[in-house]
C-alpha atoms as a PDB file:
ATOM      1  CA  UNK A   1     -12.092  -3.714 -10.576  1.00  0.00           C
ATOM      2  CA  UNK A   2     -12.449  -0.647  -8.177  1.00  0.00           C
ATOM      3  CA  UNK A   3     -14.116  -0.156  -5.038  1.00  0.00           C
ATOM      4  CA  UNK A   4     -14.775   2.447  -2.478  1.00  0.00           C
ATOM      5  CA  UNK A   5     -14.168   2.439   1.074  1.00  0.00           C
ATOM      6  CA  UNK A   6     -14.668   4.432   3.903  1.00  0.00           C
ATOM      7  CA  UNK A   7     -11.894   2.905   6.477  1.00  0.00           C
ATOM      8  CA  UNK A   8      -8.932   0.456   5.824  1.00  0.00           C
ATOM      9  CA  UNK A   9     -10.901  -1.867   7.547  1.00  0.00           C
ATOM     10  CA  UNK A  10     -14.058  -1.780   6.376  1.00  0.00           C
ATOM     11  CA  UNK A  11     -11.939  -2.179   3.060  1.00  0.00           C
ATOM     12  CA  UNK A  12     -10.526  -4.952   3.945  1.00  0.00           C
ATOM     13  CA  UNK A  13     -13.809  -6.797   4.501  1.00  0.00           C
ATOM     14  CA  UNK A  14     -14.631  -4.977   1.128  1.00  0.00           C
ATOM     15  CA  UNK A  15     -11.819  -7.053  -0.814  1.00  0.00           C
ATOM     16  CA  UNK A  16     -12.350  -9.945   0.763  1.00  0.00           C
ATOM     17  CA  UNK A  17     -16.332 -10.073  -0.178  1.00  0.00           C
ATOM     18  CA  UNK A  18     -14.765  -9.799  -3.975  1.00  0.00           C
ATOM     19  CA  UNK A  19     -13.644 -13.791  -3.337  1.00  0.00           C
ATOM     20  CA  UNK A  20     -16.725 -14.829  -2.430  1.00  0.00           C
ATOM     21  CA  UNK A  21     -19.255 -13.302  -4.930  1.00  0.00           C
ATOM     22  CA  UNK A  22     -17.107 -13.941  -7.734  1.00  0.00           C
ATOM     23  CA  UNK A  23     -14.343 -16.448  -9.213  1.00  0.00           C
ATOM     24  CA  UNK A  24     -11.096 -15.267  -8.622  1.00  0.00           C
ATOM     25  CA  UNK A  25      -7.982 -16.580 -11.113  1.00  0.00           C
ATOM     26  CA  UNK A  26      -6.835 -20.140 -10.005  1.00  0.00           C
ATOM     27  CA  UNK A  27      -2.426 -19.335 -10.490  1.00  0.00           C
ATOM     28  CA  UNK A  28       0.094 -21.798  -9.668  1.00  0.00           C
ATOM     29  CA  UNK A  29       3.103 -19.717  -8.473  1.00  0.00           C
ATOM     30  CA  UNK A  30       6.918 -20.675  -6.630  1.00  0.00           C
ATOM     31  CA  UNK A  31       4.938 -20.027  -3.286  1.00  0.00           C
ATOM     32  CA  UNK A  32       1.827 -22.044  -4.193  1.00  0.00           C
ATOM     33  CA  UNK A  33      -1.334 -22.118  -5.629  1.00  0.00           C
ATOM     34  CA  UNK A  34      -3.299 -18.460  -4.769  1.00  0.00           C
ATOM     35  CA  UNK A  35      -6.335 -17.088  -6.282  1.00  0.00           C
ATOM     36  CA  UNK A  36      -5.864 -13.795  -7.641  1.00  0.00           C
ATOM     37  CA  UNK A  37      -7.850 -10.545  -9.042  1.00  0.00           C
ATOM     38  CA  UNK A  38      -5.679  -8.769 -11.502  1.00  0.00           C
ATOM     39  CA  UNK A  39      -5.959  -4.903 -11.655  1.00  0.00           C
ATOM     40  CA  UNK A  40      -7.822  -4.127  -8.101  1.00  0.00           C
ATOM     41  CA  UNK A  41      -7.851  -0.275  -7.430  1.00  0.00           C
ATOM     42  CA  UNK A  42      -9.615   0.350  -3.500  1.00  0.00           C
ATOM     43  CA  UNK A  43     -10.250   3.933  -2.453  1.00  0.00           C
ATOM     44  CA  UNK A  44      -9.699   4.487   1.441  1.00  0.00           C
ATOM     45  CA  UNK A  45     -11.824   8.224   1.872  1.00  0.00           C
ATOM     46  CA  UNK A  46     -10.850   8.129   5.712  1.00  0.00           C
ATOM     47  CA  UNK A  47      -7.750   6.591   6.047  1.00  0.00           C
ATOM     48  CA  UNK A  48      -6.460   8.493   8.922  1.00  0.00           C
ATOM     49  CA  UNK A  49      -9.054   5.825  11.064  1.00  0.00           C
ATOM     50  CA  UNK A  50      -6.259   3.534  12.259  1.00  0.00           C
ATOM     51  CA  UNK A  51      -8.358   1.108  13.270  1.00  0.00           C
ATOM     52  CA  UNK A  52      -7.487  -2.688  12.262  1.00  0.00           C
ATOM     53  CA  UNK A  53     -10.508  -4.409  10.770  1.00  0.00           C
ATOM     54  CA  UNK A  54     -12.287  -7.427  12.984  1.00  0.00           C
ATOM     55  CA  UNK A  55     -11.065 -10.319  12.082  1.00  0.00           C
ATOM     56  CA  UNK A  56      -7.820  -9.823  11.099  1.00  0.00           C
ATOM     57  CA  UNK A  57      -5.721 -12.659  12.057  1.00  0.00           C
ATOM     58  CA  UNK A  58      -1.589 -10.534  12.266  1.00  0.00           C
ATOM     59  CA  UNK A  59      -1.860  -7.668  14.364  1.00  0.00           C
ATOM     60  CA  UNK A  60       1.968  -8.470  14.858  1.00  0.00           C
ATOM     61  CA  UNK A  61       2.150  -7.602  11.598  1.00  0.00           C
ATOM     62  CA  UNK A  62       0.921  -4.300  11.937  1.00  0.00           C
ATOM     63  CA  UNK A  63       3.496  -3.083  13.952  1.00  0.00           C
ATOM     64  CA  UNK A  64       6.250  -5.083  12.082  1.00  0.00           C
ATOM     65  CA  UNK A  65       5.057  -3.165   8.843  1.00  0.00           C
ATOM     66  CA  UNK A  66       5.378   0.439  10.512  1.00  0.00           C
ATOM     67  CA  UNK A  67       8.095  -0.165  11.869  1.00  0.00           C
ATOM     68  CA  UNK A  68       9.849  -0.882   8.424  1.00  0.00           C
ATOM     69  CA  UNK A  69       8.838   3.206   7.785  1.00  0.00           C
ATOM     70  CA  UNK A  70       8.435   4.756  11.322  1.00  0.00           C
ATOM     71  CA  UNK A  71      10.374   2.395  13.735  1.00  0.00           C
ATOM     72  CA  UNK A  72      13.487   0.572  14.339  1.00  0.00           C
ATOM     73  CA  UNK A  73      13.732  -1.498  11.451  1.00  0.00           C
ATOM     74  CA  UNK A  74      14.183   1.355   9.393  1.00  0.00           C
ATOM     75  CA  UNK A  75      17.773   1.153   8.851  1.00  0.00           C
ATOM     76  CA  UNK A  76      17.080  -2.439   7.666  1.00  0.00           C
ATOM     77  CA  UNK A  77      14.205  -2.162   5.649  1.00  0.00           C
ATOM     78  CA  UNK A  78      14.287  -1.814   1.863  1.00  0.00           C
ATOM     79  CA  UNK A  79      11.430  -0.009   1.317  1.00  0.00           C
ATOM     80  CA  UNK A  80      12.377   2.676   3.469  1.00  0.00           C
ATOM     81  CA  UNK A  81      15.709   2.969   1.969  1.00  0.00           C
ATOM     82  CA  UNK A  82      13.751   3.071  -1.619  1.00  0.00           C
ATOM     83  CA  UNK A  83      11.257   5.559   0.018  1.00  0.00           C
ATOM     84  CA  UNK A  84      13.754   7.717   2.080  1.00  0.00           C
ATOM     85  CA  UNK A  85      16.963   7.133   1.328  1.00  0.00           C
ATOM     86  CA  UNK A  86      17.030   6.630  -2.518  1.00  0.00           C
ATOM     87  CA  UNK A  87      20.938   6.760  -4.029  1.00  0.00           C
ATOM     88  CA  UNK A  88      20.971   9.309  -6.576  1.00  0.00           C
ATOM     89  CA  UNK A  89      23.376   9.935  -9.224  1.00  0.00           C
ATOM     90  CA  UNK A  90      26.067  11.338  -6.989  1.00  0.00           C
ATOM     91  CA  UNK A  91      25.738   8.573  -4.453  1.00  0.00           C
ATOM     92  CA  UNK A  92      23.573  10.737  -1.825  1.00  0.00           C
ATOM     93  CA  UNK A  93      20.684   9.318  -0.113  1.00  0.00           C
ATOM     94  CA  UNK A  94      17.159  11.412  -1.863  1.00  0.00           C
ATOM     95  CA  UNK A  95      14.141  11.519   0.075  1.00  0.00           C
ATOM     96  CA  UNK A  96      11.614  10.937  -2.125  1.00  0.00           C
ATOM     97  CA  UNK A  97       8.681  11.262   0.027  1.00  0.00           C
ATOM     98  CA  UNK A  98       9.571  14.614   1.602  1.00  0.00           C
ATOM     99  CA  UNK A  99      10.794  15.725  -2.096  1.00  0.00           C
ATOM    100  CA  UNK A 100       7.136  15.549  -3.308  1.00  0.00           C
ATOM    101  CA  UNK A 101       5.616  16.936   0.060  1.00  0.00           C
ATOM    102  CA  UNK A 102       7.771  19.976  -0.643  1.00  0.00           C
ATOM    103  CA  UNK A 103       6.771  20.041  -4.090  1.00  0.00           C
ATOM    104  CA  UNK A 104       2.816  20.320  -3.362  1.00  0.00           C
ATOM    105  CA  UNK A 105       3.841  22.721  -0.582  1.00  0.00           C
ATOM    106  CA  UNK A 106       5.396  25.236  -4.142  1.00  0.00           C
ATOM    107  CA  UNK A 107       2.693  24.153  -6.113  1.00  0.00           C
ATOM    108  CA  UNK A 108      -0.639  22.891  -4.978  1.00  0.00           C
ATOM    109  CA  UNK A 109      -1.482  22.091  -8.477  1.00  0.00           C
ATOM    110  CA  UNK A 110       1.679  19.886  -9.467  1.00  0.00           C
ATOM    111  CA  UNK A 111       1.185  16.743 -11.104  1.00  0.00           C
ATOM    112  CA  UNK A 112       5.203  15.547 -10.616  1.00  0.00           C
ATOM    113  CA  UNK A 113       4.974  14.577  -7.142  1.00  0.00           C
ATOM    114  CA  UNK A 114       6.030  11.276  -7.973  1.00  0.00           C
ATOM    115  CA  UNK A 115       8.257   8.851  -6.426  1.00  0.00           C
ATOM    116  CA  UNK A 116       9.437   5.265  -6.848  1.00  0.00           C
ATOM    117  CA  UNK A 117      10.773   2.272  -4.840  1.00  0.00           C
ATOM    118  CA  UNK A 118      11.837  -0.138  -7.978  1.00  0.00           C
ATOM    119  CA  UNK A 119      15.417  -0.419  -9.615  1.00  0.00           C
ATOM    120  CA  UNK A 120      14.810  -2.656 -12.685  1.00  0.00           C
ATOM    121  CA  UNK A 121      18.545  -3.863 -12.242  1.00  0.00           C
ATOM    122  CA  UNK A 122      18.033  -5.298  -8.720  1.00  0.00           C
ATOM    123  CA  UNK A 123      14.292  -5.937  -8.593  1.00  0.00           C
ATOM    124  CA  UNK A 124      13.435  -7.435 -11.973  1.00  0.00           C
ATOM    125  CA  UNK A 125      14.414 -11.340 -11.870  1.00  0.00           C
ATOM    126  CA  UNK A 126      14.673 -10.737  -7.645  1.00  0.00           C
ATOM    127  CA  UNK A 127      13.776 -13.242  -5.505  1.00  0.00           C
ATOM    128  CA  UNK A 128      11.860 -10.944  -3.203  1.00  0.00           C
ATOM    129  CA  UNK A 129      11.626  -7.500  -5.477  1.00  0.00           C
ATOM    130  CA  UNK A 130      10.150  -4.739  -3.358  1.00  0.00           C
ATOM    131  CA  UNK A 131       6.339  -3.850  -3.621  1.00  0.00           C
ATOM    132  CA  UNK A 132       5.142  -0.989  -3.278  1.00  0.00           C
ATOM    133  CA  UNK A 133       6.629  -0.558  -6.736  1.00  0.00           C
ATOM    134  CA  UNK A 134       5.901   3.142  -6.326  1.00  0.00           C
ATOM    135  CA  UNK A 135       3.185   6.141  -6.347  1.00  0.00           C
ATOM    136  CA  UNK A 136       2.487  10.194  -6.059  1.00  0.00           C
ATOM    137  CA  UNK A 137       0.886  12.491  -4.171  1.00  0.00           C
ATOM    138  CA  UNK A 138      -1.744  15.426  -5.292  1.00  0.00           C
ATOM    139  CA  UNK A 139      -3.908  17.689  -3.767  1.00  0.00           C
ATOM    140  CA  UNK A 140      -7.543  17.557  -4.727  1.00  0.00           C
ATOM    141  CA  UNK A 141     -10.396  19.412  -2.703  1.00  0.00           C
ATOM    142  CA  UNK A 142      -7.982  20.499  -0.573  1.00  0.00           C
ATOM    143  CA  UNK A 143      -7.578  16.924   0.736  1.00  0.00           C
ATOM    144  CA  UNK A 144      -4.071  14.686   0.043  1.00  0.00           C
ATOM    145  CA  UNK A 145      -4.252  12.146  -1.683  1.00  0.00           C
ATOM    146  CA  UNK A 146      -1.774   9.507  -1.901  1.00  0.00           C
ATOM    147  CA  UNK A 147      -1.672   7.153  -4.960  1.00  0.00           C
ATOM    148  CA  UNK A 148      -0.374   4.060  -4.070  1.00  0.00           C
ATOM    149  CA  UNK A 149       0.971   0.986  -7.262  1.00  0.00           C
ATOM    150  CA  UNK A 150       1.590  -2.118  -5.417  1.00  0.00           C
ATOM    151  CA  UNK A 151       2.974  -5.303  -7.346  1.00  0.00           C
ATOM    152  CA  UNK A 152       1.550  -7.543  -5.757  1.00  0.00           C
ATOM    153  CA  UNK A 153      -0.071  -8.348  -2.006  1.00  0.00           C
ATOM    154  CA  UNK A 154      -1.483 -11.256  -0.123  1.00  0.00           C
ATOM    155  CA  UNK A 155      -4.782  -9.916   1.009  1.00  0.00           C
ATOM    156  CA  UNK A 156      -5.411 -12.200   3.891  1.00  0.00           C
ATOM    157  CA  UNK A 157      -2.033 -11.395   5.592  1.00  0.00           C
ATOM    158  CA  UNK A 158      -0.362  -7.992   3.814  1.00  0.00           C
ATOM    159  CA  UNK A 159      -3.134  -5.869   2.851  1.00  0.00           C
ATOM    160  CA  UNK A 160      -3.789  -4.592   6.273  1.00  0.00           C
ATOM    161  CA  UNK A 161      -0.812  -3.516   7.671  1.00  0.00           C
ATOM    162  CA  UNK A 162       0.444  -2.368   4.247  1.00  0.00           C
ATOM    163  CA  UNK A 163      -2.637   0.223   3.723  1.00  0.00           C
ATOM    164  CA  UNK A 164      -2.337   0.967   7.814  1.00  0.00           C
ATOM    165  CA  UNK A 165       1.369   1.875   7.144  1.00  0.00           C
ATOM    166  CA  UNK A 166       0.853   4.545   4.320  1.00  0.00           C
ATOM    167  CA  UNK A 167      -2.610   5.433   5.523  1.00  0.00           C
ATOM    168  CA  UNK A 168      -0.490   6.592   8.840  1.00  0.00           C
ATOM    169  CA  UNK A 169       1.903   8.782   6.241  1.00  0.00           C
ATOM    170  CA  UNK A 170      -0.706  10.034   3.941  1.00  0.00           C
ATOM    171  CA  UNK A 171      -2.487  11.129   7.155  1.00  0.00           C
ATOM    172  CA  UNK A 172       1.159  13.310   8.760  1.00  0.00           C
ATOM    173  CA  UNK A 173       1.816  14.434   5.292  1.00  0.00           C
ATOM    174  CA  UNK A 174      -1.853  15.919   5.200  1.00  0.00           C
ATOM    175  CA  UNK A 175      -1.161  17.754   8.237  1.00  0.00           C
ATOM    176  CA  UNK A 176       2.118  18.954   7.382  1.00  0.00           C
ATOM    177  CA  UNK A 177       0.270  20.810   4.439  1.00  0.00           C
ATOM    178  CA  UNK A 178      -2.402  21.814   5.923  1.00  0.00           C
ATOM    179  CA  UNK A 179      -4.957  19.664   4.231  1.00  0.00           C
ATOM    180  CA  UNK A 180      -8.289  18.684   5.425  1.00  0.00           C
ATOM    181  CA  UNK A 181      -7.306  15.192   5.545  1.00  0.00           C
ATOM    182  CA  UNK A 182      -6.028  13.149   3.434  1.00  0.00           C
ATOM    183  CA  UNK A 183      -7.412   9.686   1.074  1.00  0.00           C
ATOM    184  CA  UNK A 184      -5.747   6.571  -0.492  1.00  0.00           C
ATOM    185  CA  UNK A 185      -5.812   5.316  -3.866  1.00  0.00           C
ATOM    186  CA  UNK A 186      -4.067   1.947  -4.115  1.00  0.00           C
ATOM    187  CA  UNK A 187      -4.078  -0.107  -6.858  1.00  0.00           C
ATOM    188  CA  UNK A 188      -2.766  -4.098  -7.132  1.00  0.00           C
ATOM    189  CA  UNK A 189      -1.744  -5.737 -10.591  1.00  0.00           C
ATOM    190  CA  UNK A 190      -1.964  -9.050  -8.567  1.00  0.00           C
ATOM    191  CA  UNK A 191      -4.597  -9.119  -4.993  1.00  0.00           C
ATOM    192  CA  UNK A 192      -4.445 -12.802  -4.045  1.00  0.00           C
ATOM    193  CA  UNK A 193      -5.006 -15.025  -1.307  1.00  0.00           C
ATOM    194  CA  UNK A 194      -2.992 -18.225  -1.156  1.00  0.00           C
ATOM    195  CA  UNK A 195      -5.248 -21.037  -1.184  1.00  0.00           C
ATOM    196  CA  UNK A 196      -5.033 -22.275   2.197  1.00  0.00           C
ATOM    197  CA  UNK A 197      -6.449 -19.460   3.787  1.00  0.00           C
ATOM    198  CA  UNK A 198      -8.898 -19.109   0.687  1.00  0.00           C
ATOM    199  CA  UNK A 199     -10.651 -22.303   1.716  1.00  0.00           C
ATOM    200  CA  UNK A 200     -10.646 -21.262   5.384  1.00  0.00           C
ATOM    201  CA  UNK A 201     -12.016 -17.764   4.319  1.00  0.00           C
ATOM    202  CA  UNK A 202     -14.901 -19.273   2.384  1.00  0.00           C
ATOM    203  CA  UNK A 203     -15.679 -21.957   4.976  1.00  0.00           C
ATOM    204  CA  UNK A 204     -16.126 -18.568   7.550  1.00  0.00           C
ATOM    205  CA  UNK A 205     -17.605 -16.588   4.778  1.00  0.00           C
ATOM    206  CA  UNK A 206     -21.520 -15.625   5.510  1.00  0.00           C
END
């Protein structure tokens, strides 16, 4: 399923419609029972609006996410360290984010600038493997756009602050290039909401 937003927040309320006109996959997992929708791709076309959607019950959250990229849990975050400070083959930290900047500053047209947060030997079988899994960057009407694979993300709580986070770095990368803006393609194998806040979302739900 795809969809089309303007904002991350109108979005948001985008996804969250999906629940309610349609019958979402009932899966038991080791945190509980969720209802999911396999395979959801949302476009953001403004993402550099910041603004979190009305509603939205973790604005806490928000900051904690950034923070993991921008702030002072940095040092401590693994997706940073997957994002930023990936060990290559010599042992030296690669940043993979400003790698594929750099390559689109070369090469406008280059279809390589890739990068990737998951290491099969740590994450697969993890108890808590990292997600974003990974993604790229191109340019495309003189616009950035960042492409986004998550493996999975709670859509009542994570969604927000996880699109606000990259939206935020698709939007300085933009600049740094000297793009009109920038847009978001991000794309779930599993968007669920855990079925407590399910119910509670579809006794609010107009």
């Amino acid at each position: 399923m795809e969809i089309e937003a303007a904002t991350v927040a109108s979005g948001w309320t985008d996804v969250l419609s999906i629940f309610s006109r349609r019958e979402p996959a009932r899966v038991t997992t080791r945190h509980g029972i969720c209802f999911d929708i396999p395979g959801l791709t949302v476009w953001v076309r403004n993402p550099a609006d910041l603004t979190p959607p009305r509603g939205y019950l973790y604005p806490e959250l928000i900051k904690d996410y950034r923070d993991r990229i921008f702030g002072d849990q940095r040092e401590s975050s693994l997706l940073y360290q997957r994002l930023r400070g990936w060990i290559g083959p010599d042992g030296s930290p690669v940043d993979q984010f400003a790698q594929a900047t750099a390559l689109l500053r070369h090469d406008e047209h280059n279809r390589a600038a890739v990068f990737s947060m998951w290491r099969p030997d740590e994450d697969l079988g993890g108890r808590f493997p990292v997600s974003p899994v990974g993604g790229a960057l191109r340019i495309v009407d003189d616009h950035l756009v960042l492409f986004l694979t998550a493996r999975s993300v709670d859509v009542w709580v994570g969604l927000v602050p996880e699109l606000l986070t990259f939206a935020q770095l698709a939007a300085d990368a933009a600049l740094a290039l000297g793009m009109k803006g920038s847009r978001i393609c991000y794309h779930s194998w599993s968007a669920h909401i855990y079925e407590v806040d399910y119910l509670a979302y579809l006794t609010d739900a107009p």
